[in-house]
C-alpha atoms as a PDB file:
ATOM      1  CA  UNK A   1     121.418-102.333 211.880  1.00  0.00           C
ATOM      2  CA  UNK A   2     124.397-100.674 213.629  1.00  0.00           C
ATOM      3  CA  UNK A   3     123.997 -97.410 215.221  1.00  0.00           C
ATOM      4  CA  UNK A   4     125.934 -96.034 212.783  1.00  0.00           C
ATOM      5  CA  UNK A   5     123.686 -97.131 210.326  1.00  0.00           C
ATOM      6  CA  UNK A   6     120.744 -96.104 212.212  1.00  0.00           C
ATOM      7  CA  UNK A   7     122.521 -92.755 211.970  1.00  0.00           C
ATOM      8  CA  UNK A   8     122.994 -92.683 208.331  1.00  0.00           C
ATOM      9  CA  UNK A   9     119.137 -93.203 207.979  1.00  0.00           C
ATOM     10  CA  UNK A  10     117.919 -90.318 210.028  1.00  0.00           C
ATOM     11  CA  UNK A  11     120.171 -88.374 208.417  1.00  0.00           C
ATOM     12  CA  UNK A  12     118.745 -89.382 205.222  1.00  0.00           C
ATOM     13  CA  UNK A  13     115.081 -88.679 205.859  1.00  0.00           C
ATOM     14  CA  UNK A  14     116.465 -85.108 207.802  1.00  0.00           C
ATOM     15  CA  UNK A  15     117.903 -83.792 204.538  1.00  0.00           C
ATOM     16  CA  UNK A  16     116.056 -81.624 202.264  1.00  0.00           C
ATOM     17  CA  UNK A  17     117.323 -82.382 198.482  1.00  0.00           C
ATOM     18  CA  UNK A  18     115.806 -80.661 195.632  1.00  0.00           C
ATOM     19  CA  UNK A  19     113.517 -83.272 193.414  1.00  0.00           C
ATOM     20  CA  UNK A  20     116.132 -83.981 190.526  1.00  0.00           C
ATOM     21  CA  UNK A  21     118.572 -85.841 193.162  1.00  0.00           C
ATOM     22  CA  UNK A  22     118.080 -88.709 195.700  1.00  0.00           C
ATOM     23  CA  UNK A  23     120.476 -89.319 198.424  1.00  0.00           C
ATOM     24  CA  UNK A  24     120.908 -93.307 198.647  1.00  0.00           C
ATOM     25  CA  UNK A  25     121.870 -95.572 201.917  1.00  0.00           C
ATOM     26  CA  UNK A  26     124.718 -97.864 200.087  1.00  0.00           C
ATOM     27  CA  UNK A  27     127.107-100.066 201.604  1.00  0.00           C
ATOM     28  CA  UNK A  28     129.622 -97.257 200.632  1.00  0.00           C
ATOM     29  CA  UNK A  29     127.862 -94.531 202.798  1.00  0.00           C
ATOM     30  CA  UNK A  30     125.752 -92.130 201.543  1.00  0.00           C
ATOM     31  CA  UNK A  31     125.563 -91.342 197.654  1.00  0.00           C
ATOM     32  CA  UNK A  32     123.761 -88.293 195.995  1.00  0.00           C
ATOM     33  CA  UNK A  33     122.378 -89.333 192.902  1.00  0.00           C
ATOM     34  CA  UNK A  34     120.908 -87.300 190.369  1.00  0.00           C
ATOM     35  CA  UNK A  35     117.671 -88.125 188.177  1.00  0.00           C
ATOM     36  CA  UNK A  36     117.497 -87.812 184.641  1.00  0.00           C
ATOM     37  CA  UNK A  37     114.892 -86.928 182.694  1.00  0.00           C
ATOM     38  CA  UNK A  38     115.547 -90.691 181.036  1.00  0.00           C
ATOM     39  CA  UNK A  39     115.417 -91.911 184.069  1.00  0.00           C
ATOM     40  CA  UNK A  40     112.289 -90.317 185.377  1.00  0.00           C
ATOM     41  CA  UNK A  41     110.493 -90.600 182.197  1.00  0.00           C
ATOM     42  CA  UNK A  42     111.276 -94.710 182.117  1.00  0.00           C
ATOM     43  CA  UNK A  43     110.287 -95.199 186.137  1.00  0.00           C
ATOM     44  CA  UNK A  44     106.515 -93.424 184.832  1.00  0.00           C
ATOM     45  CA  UNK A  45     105.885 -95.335 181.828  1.00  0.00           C
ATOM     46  CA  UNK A  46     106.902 -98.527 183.432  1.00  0.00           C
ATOM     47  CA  UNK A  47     104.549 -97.583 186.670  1.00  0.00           C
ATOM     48  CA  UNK A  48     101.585 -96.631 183.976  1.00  0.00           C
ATOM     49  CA  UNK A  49     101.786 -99.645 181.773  1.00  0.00           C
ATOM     50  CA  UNK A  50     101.966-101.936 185.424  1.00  0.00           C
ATOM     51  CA  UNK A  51      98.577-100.127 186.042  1.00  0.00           C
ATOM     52  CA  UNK A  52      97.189-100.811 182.786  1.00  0.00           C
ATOM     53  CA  UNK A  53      98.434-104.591 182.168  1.00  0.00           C
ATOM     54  CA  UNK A  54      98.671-105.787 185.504  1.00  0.00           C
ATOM     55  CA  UNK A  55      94.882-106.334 186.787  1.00  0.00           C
ATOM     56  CA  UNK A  56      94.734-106.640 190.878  1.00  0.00           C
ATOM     57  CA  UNK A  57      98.141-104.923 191.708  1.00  0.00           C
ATOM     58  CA  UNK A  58      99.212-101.333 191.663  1.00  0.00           C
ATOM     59  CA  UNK A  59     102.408-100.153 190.766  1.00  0.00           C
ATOM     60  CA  UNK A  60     104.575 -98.142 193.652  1.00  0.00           C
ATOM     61  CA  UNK A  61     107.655 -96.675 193.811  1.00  0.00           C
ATOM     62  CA  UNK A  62     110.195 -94.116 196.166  1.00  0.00           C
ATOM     63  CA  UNK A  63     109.805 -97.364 198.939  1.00  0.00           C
ATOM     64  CA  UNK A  64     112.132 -99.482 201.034  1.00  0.00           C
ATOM     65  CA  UNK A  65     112.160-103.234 200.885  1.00  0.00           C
ATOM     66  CA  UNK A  66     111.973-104.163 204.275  1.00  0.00           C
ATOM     67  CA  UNK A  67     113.407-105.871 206.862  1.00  0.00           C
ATOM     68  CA  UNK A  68     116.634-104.377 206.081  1.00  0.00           C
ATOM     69  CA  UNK A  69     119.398-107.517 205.223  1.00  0.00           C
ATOM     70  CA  UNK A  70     122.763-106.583 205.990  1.00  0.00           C
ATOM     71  CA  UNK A  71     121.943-103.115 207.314  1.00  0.00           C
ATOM     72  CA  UNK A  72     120.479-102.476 204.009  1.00  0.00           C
ATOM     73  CA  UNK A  73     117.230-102.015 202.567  1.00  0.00           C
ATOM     74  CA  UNK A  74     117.006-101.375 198.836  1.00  0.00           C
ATOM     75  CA  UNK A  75     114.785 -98.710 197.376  1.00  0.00           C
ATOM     76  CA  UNK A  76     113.390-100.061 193.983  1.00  0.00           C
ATOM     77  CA  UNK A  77     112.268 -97.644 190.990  1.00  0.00           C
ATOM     78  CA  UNK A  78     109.356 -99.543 190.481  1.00  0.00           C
ATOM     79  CA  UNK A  79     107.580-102.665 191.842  1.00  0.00           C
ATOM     80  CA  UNK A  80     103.679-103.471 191.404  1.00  0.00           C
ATOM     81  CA  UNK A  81     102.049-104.746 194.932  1.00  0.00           C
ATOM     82  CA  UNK A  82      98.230-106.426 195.255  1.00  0.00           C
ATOM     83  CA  UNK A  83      96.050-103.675 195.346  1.00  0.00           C
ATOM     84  CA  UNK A  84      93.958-104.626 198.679  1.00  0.00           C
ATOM     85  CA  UNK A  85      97.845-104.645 200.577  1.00  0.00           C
ATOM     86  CA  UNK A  86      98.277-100.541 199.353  1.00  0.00           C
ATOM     87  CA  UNK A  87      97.646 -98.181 202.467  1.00  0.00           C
ATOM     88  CA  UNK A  88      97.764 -94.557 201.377  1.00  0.00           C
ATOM     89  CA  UNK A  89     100.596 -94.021 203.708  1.00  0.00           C
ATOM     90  CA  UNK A  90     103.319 -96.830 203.295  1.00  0.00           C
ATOM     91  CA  UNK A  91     106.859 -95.525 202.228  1.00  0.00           C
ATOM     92  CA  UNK A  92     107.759 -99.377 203.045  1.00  0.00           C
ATOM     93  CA  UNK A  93     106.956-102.782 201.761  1.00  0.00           C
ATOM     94  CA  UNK A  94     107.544-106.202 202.946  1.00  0.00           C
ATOM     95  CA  UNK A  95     109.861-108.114 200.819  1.00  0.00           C
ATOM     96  CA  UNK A  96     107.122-110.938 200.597  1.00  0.00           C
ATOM     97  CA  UNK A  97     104.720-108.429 198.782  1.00  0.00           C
ATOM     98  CA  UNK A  98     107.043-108.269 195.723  1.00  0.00           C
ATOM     99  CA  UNK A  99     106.786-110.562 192.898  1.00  0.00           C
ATOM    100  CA  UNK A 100     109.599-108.222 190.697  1.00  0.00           C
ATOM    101  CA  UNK A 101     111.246-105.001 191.023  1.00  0.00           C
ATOM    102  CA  UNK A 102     112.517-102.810 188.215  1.00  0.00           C
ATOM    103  CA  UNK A 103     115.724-100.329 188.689  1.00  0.00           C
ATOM    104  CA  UNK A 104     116.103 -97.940 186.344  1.00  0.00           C
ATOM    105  CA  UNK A 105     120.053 -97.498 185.884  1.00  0.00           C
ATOM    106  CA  UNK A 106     122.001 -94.552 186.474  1.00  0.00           C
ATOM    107  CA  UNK A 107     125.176 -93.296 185.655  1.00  0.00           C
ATOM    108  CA  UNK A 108     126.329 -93.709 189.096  1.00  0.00           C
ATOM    109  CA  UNK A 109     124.600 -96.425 189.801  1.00  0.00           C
ATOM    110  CA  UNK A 110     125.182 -98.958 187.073  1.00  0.00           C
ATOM    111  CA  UNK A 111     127.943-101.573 189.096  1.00  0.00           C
ATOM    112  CA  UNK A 112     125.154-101.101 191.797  1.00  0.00           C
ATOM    113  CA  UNK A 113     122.096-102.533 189.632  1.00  0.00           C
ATOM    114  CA  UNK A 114     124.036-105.253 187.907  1.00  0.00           C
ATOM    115  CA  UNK A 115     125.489-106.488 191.293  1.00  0.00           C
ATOM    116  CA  UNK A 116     124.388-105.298 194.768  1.00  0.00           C
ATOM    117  CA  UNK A 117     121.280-104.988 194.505  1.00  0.00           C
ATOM    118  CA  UNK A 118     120.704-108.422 192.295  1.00  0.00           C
ATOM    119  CA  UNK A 119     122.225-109.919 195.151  1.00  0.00           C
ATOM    120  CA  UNK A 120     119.876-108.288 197.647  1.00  0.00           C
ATOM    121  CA  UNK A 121     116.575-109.201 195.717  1.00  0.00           C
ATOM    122  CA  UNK A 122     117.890-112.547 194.941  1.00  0.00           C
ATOM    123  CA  UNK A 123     118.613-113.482 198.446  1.00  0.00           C
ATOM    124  CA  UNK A 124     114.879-111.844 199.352  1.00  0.00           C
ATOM    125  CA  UNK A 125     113.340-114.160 196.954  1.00  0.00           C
ATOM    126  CA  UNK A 126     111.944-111.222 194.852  1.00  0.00           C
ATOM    127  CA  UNK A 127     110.973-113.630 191.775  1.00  0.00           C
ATOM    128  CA  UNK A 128     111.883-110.922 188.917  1.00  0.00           C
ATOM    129  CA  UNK A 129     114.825-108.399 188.793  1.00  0.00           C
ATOM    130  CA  UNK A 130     114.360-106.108 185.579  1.00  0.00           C
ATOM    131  CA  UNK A 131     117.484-103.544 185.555  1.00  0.00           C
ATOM    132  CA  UNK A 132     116.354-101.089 182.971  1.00  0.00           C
ATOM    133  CA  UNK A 133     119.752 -99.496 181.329  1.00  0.00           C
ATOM    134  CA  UNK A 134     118.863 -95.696 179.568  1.00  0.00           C
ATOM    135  CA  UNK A 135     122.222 -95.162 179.256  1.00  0.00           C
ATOM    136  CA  UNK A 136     122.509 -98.537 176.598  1.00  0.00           C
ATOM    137  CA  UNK A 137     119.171 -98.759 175.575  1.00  0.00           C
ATOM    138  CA  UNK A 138     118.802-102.298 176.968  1.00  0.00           C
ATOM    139  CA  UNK A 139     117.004-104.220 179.559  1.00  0.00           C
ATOM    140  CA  UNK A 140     117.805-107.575 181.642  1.00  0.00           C
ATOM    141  CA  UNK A 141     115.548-109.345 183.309  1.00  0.00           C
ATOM    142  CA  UNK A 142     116.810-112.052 186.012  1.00  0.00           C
ATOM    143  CA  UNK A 143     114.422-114.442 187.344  1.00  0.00           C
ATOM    144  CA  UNK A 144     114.329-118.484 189.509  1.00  0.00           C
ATOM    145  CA  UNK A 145     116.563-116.769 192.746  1.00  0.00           C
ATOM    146  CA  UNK A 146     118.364-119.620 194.159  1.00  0.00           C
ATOM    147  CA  UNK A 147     120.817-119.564 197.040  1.00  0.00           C
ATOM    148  CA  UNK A 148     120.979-115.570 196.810  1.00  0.00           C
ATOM    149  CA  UNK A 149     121.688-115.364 193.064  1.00  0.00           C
ATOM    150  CA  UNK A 150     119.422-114.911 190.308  1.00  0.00           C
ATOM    151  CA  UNK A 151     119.532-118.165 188.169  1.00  0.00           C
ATOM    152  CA  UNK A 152     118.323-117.065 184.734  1.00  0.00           C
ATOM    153  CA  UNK A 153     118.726-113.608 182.638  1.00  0.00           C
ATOM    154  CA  UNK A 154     117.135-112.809 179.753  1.00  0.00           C
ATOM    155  CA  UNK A 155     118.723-109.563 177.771  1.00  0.00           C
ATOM    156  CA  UNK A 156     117.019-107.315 174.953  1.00  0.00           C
ATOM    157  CA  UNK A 157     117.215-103.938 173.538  1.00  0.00           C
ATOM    158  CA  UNK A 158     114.767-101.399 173.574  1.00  0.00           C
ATOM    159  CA  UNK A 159     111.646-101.625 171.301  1.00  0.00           C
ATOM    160  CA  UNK A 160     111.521-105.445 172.581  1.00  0.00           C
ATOM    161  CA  UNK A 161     108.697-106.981 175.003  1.00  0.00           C
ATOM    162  CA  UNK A 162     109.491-107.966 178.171  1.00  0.00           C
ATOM    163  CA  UNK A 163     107.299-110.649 179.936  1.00  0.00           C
ATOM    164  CA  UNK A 164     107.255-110.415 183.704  1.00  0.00           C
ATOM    165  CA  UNK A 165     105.510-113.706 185.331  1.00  0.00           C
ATOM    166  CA  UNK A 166     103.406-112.401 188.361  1.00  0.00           C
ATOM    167  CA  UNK A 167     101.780-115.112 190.085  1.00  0.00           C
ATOM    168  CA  UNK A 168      99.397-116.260 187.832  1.00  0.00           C
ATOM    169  CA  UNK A 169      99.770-113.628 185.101  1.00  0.00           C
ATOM    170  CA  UNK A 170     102.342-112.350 182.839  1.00  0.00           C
ATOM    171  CA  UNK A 171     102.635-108.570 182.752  1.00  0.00           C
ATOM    172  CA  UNK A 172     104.126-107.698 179.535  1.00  0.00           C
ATOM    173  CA  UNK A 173     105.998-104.507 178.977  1.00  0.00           C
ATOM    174  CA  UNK A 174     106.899-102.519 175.470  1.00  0.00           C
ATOM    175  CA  UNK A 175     109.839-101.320 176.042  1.00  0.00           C
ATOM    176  CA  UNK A 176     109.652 -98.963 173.168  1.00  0.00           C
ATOM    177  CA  UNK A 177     108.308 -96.862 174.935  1.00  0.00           C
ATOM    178  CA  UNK A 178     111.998 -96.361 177.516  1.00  0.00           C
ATOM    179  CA  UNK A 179     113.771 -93.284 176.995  1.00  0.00           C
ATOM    180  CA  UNK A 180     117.402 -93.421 175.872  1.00  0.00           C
ATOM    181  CA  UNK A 181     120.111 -91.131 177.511  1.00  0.00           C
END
């Protein structure tokens, strides 16, 4: 990371933001995003149906993938990590932890999920990239990263199942149950 960088991120964690906007490290700067009630209310029933369908891992979210690639270290909505590798007070993860992370898209951030950050995860190895779109009512899921690009997508609506492989299991989420913008 460049010191300007390292700047940018205690900047971040100095500034006191009320709880319906996040303020986001991008290669752009930093971006003030604010959190719909779609968005919110997707993030929780994707984290609860993780813990429900998805024996041995728990689902977190609010964390940084680290080591930071590029000066960057993404912040997924929602990931699921084994359950004996959760310490009570992590705010990071190591990349190798992930099997899948989910973004919930944004208005602001929609070039952002499709692109960037597909990129990033790809070139992590991150096996599954879900990008969740409340603003469409669709979800695509990218999987078999190769060479820093995700080699296979898979798109549905909403009210479809979505079938996440994780390790030996296949979490399966209703996405029904997404909220629409």
């Amino acid at each position: 990371m460049t010191i300007a960088e390292d700047r940018a991120v205690e900047l971040q964690e100095q500034i006191r933001l009320p709880r319906s906007m996040r303020l986001r490290l991008t290669r752009n700067g930093l971006t003030l995003v604010p959190i719909t009630q779609a968005h919110w209310t997707t993030q929780r029933r994707i984290a609860s149906q993780i813990e429900e369908r998805l024996p041995g891992w728990t689902a977190v979210g609010e964390f940084s993938v680290i080591p930071p690639r590029e000066g960057y270290s993404p912040e997924p909505d929602v990931s699921a990590v084994p359950s004996d590798q959760v310490l009570p007070d992590a705010s990071k993860f190591q990349e190798d932890l992930l099997r899948f992370v989910v973004e919930v898209v944004s208005p602001e951030s929609e070039e952002r999920d499709y692109s960037t950050k597909s990129d990033h995860y790809a070139l992590r190895g991150i096996e599954a990239y879900l990008v969740v779109n409340v603003l469409t009512a669709r979800w695509t899921l990218l999987t078999r990263p190769q060479g820093g690009t995700y080699r296979h997508a898979v798109t549905g609506d909403f009210g479809e199942k979505i079938e996440i492989p994780v390790e030996d299991q296949t979490l399966v989420l209703d996405s029904s149950q997404f909220m629409r913008v």
